[in-house]
N, C-alpha and C. Protein backbone atom coordinates (compact mmCIF):
# COMPACT_ATOMS: atom_id res chain seq x y z
N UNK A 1 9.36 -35.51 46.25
CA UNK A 1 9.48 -34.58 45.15
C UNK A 1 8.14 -33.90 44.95
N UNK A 2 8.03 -33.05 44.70
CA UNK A 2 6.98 -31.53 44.64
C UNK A 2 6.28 -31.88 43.15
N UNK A 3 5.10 -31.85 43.20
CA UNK A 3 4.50 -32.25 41.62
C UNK A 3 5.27 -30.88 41.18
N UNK A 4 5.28 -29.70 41.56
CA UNK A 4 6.17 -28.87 40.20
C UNK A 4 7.58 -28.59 40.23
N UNK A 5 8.08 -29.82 40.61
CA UNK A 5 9.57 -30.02 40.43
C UNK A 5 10.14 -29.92 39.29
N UNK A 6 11.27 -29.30 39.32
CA UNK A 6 11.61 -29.60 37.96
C UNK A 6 12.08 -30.51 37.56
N UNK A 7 12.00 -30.85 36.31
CA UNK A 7 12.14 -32.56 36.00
C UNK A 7 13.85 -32.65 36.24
N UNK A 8 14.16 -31.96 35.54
CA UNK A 8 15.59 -32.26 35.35
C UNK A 8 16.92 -32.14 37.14
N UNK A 9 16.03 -31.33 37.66
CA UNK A 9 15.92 -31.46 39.15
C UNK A 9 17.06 -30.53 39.72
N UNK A 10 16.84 -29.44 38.63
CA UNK A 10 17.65 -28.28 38.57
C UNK A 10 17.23 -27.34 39.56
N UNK A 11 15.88 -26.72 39.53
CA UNK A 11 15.56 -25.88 40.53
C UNK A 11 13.68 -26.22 40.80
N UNK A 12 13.26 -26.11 41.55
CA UNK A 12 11.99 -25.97 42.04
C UNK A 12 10.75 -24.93 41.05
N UNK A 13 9.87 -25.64 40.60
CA UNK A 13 9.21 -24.46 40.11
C UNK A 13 7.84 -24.54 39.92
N UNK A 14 7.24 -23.35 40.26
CA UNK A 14 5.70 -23.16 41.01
C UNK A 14 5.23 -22.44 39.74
N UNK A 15 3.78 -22.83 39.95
CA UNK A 15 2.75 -22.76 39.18
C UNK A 15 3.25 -20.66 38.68
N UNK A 16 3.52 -20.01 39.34
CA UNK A 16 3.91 -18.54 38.49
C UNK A 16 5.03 -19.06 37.84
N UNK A 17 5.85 -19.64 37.99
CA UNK A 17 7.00 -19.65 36.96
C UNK A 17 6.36 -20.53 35.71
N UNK A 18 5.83 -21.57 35.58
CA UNK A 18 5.20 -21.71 34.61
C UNK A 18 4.13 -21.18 33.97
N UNK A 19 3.63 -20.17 34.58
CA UNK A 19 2.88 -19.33 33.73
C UNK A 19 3.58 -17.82 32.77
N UNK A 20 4.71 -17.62 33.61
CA UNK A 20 5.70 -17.01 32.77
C UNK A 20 6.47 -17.58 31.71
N UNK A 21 6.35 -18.89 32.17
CA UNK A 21 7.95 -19.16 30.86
C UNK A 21 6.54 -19.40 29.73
N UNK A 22 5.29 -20.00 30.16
CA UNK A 22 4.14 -20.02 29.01
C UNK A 22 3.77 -18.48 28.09
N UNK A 23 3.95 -17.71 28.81
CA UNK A 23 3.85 -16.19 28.39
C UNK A 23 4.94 -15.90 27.21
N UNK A 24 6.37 -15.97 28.13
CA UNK A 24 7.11 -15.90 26.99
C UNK A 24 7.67 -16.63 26.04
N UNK A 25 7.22 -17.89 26.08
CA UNK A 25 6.76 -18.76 24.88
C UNK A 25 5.99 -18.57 23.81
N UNK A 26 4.88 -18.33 24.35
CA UNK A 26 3.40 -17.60 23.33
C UNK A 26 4.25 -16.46 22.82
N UNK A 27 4.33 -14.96 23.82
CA UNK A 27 5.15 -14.01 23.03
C UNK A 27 6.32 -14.17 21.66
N UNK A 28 6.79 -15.03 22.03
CA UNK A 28 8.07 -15.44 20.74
C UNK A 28 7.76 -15.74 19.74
N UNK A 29 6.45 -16.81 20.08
CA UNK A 29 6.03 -17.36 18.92
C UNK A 29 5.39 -16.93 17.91
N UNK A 30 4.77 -15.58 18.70
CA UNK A 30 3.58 -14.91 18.27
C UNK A 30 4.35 -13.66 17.06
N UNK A 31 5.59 -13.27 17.82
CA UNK A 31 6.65 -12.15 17.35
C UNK A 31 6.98 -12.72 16.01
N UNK A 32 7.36 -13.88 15.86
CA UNK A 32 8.34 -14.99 15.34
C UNK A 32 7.82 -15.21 14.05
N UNK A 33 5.97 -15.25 14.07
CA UNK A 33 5.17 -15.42 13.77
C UNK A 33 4.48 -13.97 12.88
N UNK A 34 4.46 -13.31 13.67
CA UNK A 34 3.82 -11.54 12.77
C UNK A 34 5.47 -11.02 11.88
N UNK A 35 6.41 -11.17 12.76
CA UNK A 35 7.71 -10.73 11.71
C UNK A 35 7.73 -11.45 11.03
N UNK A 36 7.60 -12.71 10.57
CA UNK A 36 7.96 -13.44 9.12
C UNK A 36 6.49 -13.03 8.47
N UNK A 37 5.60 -12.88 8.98
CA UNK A 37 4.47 -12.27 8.12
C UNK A 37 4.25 -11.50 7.25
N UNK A 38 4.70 -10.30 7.90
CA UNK A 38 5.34 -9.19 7.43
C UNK A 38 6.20 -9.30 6.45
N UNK A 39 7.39 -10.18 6.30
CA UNK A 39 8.14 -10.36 5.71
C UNK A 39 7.97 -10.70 4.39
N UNK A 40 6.86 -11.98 4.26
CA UNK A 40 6.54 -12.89 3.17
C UNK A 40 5.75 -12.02 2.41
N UNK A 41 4.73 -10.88 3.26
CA UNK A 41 4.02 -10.05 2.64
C UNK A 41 4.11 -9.26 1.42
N UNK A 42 5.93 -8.70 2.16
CA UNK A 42 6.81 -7.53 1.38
C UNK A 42 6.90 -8.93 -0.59
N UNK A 43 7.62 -9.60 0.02
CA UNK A 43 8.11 -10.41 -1.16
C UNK A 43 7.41 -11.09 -1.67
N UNK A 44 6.20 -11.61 -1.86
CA UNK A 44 5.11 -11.83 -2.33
C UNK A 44 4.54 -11.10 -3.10
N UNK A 45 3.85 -10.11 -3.23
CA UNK A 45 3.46 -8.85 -4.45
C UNK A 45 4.63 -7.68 -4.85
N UNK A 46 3.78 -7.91 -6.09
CA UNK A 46 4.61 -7.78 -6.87
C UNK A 46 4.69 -5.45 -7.32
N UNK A 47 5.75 -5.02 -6.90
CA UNK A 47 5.31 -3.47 -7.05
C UNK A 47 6.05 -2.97 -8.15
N UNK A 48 5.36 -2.11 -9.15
CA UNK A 48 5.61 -1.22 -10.26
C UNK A 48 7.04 -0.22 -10.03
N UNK A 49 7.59 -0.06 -11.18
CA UNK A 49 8.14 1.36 -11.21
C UNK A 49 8.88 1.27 -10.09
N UNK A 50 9.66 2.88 -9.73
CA UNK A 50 10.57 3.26 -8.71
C UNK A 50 9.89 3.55 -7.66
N UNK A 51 9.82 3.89 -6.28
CA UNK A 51 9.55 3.69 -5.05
C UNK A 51 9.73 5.63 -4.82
N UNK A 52 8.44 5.64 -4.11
CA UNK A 52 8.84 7.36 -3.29
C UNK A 52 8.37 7.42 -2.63
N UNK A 53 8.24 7.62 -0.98
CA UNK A 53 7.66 8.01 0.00
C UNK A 53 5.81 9.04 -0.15
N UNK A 54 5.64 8.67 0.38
CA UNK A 54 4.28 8.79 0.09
C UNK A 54 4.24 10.89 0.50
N UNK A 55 5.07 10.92 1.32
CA UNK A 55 5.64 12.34 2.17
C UNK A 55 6.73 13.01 1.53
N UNK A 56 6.82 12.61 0.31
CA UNK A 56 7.66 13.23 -0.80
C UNK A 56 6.64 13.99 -1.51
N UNK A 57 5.72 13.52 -2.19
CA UNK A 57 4.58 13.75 -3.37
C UNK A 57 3.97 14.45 -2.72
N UNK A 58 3.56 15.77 -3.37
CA UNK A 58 2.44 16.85 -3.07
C UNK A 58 1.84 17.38 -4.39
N UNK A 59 1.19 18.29 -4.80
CA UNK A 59 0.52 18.52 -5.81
C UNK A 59 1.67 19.51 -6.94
N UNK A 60 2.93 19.35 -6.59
CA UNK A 60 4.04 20.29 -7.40
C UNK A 60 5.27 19.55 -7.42
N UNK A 61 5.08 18.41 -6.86
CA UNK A 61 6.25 17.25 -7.03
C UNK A 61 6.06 16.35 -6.94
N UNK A 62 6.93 15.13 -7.64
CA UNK A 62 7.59 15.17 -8.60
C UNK A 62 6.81 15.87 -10.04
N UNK A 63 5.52 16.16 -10.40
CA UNK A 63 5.01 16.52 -11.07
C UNK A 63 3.85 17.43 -10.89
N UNK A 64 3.53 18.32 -11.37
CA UNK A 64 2.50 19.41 -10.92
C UNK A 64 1.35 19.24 -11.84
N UNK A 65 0.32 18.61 -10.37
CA UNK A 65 -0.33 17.93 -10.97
C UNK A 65 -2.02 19.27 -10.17
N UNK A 66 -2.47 19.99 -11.22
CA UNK A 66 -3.36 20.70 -11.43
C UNK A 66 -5.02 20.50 -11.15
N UNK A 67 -5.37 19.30 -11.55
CA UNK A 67 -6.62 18.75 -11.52
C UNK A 67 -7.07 17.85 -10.25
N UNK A 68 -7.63 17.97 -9.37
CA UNK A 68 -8.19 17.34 -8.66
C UNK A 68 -7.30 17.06 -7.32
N UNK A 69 -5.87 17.60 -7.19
CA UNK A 69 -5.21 17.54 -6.21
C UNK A 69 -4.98 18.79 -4.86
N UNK A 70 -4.88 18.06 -3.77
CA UNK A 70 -4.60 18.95 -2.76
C UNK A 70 -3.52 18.44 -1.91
N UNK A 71 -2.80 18.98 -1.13
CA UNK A 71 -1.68 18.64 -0.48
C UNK A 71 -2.06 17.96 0.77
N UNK A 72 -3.06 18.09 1.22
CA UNK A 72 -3.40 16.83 2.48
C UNK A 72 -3.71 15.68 2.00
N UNK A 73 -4.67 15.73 1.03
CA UNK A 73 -5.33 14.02 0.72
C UNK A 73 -4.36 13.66 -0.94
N UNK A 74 -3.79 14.78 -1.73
CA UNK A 74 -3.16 14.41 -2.87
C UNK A 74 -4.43 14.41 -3.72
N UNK A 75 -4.63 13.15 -4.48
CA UNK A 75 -5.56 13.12 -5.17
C UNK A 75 -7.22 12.91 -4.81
N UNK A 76 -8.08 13.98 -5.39
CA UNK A 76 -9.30 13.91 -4.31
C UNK A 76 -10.39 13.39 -5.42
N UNK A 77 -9.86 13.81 -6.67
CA UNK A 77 -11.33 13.33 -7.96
C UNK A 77 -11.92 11.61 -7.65
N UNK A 78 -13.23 11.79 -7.36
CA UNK A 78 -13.66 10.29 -7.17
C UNK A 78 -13.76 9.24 -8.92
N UNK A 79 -12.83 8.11 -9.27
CA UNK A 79 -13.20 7.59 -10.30
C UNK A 79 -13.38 5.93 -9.94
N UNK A 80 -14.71 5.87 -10.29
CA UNK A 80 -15.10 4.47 -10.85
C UNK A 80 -14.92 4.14 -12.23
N UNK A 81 -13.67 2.83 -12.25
CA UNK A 81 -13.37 2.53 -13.25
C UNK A 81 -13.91 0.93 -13.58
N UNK A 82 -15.10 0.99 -14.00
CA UNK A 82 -15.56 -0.61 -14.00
C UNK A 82 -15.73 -1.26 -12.42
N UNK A 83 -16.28 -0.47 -11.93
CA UNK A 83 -16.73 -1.41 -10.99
C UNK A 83 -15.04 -0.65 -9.62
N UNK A 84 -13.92 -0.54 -9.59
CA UNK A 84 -13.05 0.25 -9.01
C UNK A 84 -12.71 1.61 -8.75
N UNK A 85 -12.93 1.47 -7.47
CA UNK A 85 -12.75 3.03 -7.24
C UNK A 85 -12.09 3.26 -6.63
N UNK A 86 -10.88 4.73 -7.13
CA UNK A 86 -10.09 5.14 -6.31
C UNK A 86 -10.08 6.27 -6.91
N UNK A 87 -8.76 7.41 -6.27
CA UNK A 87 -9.01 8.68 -6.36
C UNK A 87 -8.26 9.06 -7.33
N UNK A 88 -7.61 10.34 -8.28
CA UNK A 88 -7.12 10.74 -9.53
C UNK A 88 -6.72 12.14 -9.18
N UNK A 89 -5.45 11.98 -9.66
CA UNK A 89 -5.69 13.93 -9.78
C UNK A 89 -4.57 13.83 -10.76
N UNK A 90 -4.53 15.06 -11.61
CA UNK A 90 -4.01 14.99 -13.32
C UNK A 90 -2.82 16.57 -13.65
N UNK A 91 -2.47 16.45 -14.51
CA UNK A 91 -1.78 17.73 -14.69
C UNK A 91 -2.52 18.12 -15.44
N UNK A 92 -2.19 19.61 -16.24
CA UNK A 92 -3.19 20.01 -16.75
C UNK A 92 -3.19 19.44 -18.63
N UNK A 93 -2.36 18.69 -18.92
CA UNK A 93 -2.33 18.35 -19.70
C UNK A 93 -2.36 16.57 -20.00
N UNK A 94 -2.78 16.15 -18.90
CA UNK A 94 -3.44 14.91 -18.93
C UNK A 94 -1.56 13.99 -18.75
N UNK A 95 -1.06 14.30 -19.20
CA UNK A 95 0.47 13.31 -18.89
C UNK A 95 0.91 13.08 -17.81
N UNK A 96 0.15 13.68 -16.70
CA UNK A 96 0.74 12.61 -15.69
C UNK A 96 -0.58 12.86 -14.70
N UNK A 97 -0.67 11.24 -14.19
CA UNK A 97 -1.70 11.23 -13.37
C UNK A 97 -1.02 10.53 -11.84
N UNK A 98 -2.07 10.61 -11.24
CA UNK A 98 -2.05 9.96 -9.87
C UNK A 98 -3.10 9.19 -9.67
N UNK A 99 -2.67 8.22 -9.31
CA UNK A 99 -4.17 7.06 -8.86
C UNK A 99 -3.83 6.98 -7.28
N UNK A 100 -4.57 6.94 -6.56
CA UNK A 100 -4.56 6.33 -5.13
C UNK A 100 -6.13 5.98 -4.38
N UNK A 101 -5.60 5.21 -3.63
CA UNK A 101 -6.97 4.59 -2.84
C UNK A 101 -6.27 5.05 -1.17
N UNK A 102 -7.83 5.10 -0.38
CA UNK A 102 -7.87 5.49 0.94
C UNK A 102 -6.93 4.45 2.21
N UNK A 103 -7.46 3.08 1.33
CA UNK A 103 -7.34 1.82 2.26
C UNK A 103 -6.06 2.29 2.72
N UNK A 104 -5.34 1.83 3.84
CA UNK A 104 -4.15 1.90 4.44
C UNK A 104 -4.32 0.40 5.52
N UNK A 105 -3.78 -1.21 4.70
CA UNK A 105 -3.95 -2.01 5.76
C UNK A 105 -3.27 -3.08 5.05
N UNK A 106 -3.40 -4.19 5.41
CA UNK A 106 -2.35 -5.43 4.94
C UNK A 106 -2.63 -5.62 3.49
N UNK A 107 -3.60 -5.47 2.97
CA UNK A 107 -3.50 -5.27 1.31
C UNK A 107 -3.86 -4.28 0.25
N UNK A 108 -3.36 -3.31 1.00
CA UNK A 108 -2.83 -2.11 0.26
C UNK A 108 -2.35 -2.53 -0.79
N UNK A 109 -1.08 -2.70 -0.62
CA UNK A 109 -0.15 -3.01 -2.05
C UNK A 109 -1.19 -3.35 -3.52
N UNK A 110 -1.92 -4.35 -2.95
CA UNK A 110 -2.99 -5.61 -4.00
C UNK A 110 -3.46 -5.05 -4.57
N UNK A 111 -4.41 -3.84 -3.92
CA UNK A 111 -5.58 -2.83 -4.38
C UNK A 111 -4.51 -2.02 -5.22
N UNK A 112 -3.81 -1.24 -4.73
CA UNK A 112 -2.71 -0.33 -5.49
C UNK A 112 -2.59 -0.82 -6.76
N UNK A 113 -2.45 -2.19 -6.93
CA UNK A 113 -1.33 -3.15 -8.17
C UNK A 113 -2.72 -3.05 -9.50
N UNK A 114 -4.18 -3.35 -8.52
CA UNK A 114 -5.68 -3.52 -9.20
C UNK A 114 -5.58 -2.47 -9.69
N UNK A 115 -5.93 -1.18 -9.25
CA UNK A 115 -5.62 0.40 -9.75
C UNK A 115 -4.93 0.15 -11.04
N UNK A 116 -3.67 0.41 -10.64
CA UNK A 116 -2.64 0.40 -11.78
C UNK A 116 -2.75 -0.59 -13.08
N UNK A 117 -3.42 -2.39 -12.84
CA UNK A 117 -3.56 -2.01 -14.00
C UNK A 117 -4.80 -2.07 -14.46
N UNK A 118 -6.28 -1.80 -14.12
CA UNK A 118 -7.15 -1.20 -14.62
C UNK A 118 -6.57 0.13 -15.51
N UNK A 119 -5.81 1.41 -14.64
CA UNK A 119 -5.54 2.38 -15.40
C UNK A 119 -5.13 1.66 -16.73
N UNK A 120 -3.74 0.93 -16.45
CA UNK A 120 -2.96 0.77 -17.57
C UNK A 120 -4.07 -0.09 -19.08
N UNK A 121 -5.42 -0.51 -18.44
CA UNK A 121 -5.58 -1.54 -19.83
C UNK A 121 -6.52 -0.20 -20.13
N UNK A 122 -6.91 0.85 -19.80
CA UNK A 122 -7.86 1.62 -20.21
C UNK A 122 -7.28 2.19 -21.08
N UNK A 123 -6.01 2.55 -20.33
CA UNK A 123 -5.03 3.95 -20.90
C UNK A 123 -4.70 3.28 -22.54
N UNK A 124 -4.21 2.35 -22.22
CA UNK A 124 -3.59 0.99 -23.88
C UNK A 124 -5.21 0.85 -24.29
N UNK A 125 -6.59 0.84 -24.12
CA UNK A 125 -7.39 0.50 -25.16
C UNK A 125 -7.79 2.12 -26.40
N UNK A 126 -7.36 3.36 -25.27
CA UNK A 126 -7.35 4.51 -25.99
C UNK A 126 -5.78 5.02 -26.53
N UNK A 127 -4.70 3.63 -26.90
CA UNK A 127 -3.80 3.86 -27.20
C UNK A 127 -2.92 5.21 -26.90
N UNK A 128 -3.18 4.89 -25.54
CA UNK A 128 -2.26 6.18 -24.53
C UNK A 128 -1.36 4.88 -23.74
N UNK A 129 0.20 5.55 -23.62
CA UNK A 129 1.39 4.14 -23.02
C UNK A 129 1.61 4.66 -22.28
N UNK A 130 1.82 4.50 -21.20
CA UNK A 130 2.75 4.89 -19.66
C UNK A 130 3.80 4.72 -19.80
N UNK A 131 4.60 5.90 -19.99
CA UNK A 131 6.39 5.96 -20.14
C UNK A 131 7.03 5.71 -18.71
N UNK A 132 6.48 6.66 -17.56
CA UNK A 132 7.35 6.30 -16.28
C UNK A 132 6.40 5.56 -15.45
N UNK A 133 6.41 4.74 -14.15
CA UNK A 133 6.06 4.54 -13.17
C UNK A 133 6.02 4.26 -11.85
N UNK A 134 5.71 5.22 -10.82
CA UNK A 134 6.70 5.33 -9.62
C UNK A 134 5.23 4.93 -8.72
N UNK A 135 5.69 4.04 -7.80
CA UNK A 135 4.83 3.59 -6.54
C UNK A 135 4.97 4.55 -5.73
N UNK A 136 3.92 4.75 -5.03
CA UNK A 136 4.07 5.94 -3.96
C UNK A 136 3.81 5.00 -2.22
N UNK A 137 4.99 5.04 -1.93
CA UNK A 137 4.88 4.20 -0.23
C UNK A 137 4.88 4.88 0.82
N UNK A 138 4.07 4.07 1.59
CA UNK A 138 3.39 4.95 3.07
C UNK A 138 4.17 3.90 4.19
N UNK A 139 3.80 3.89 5.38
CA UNK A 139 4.19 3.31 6.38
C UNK A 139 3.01 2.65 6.80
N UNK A 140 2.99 1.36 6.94
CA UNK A 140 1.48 0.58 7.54
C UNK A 140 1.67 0.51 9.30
N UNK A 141 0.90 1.33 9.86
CA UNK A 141 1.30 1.06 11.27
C UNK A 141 1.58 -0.29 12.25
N UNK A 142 1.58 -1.30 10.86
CA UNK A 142 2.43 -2.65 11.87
C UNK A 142 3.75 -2.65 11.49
N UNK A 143 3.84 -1.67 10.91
CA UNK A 143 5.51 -1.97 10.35
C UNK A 143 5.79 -2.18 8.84
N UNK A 144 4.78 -2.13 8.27
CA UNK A 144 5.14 -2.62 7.08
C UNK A 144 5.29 -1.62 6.03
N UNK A 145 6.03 -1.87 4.83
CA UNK A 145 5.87 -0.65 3.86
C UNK A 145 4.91 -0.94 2.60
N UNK A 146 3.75 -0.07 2.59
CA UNK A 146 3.19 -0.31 1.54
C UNK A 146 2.93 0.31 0.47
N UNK A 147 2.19 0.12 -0.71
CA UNK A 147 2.24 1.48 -1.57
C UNK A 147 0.48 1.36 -2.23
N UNK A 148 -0.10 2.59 -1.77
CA UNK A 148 -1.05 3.17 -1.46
C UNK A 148 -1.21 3.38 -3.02
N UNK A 149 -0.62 4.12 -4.18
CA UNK A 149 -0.61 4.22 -5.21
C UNK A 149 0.24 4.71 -6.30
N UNK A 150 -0.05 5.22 -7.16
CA UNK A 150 1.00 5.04 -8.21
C UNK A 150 0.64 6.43 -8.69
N UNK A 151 2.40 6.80 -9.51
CA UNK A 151 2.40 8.64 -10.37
C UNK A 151 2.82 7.68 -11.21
N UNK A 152 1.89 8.14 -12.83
CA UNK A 152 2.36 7.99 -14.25
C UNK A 152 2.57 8.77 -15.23
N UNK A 153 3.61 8.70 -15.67
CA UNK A 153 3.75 9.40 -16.83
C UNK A 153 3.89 9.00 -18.20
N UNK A 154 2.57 9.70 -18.86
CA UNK A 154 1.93 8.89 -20.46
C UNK A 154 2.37 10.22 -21.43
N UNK A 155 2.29 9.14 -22.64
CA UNK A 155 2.29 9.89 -24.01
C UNK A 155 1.44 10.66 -24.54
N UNK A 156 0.32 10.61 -23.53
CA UNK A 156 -0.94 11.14 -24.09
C UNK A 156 -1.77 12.02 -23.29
N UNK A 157 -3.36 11.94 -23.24
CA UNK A 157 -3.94 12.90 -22.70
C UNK A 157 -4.65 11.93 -21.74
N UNK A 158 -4.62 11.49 -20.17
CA UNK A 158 -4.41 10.12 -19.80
C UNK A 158 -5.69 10.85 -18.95
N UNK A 159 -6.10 12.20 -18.66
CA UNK A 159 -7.12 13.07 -17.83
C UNK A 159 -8.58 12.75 -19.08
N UNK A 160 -8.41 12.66 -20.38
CA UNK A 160 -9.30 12.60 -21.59
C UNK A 160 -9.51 11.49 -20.95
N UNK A 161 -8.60 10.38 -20.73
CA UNK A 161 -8.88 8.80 -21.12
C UNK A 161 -9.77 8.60 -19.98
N UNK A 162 -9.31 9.02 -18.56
CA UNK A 162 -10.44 8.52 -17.42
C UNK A 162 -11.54 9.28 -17.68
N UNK A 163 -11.82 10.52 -17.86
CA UNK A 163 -12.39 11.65 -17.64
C UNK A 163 -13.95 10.76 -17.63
N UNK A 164 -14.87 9.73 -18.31
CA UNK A 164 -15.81 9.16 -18.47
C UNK A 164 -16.04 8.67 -17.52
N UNK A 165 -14.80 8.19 -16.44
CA UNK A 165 -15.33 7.49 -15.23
C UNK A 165 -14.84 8.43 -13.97
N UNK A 166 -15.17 9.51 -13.98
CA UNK A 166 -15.21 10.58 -13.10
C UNK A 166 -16.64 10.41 -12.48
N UNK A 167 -16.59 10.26 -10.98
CA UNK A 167 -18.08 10.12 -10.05
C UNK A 167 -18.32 11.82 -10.46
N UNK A 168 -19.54 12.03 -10.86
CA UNK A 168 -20.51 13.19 -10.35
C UNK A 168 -20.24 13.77 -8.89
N UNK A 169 -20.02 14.66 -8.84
CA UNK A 169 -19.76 14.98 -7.68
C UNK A 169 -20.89 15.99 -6.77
């Protein structure tokens, strides 16, 4: 008997066939392994509001938003809010804003959720409330869906409320 016999003494098998069936072993495991990843990712954090494609939203929909927006990057105003920074762009009457950050990677969502509620405890200490809130989702090039940031719509003048933590530009 051949040291790479097969045990069960089914067929004969040489050092390439065990380096294949090792290949697609690793492969499975590895697949088996990044798809439930992915998976636990999605259902694990926790996302705001209604859901819109990130390729829906431009600077005239769902809301026309005047201040600091452009249709390639969306929101471009730089704000540090305590130490967080992400980008803003406003209507002209402060009721609806956009928060978003650049990051695009496995914790997107996290940063997004940080955003949102920094906005939200700023917006509630100048007793301004967020009536609507819609996540804005992108595509993460492993597959995953994430949401980059958030459109709100407040009772108030929500462009007044950040306006202090606007970077100098």
């Amino acid at each position: 008997m051949s040291k790479f016999a097969d045990p069960a003494g089914l067929r004969p098998t040489t050092p390439r066939h065990i380096k294949t069936i090792r290949s697609v072993l690793l492969l499975t495991v590895l697949s088996a392994i990044s798809s439930c990843g992915n998976y636990l990712y999605r259902q694990d954090v926790q996302i705001y509001g209604d859901l819109i494609k990130k390729k829906e939203v431009d600077c005239t929909s769902p809301y026309l938003l005047t201040r600091g927006c452009n249709d390639s990057e969306l929101a471009v105003m730089n704000v540090d809010l305590h130490g967080l920074e992400f980008n803003a762009a406003f209507s002209d009457d402060g009721a609806a804003i956009l928060v978003m950050h650049e990051m695009v990677s496995g914790g997107t969502t996290v940063l997004a959720n940080m955003i949102f509620e920094g906005v939200r405890t700023e917006l509630a200490a100048q007793e301004v409330s967020i009536q609507t809130v819609t996540a804005i989702q992108t595509r993460y090039y492993e597959g995953a869906d994430v949401v980059v940031g958030y459109l709100l719509k407040v009772n108030g003048d929500g462009y007044a409320v950040l306006k202090p933590y606007l970077a100098e530009s």
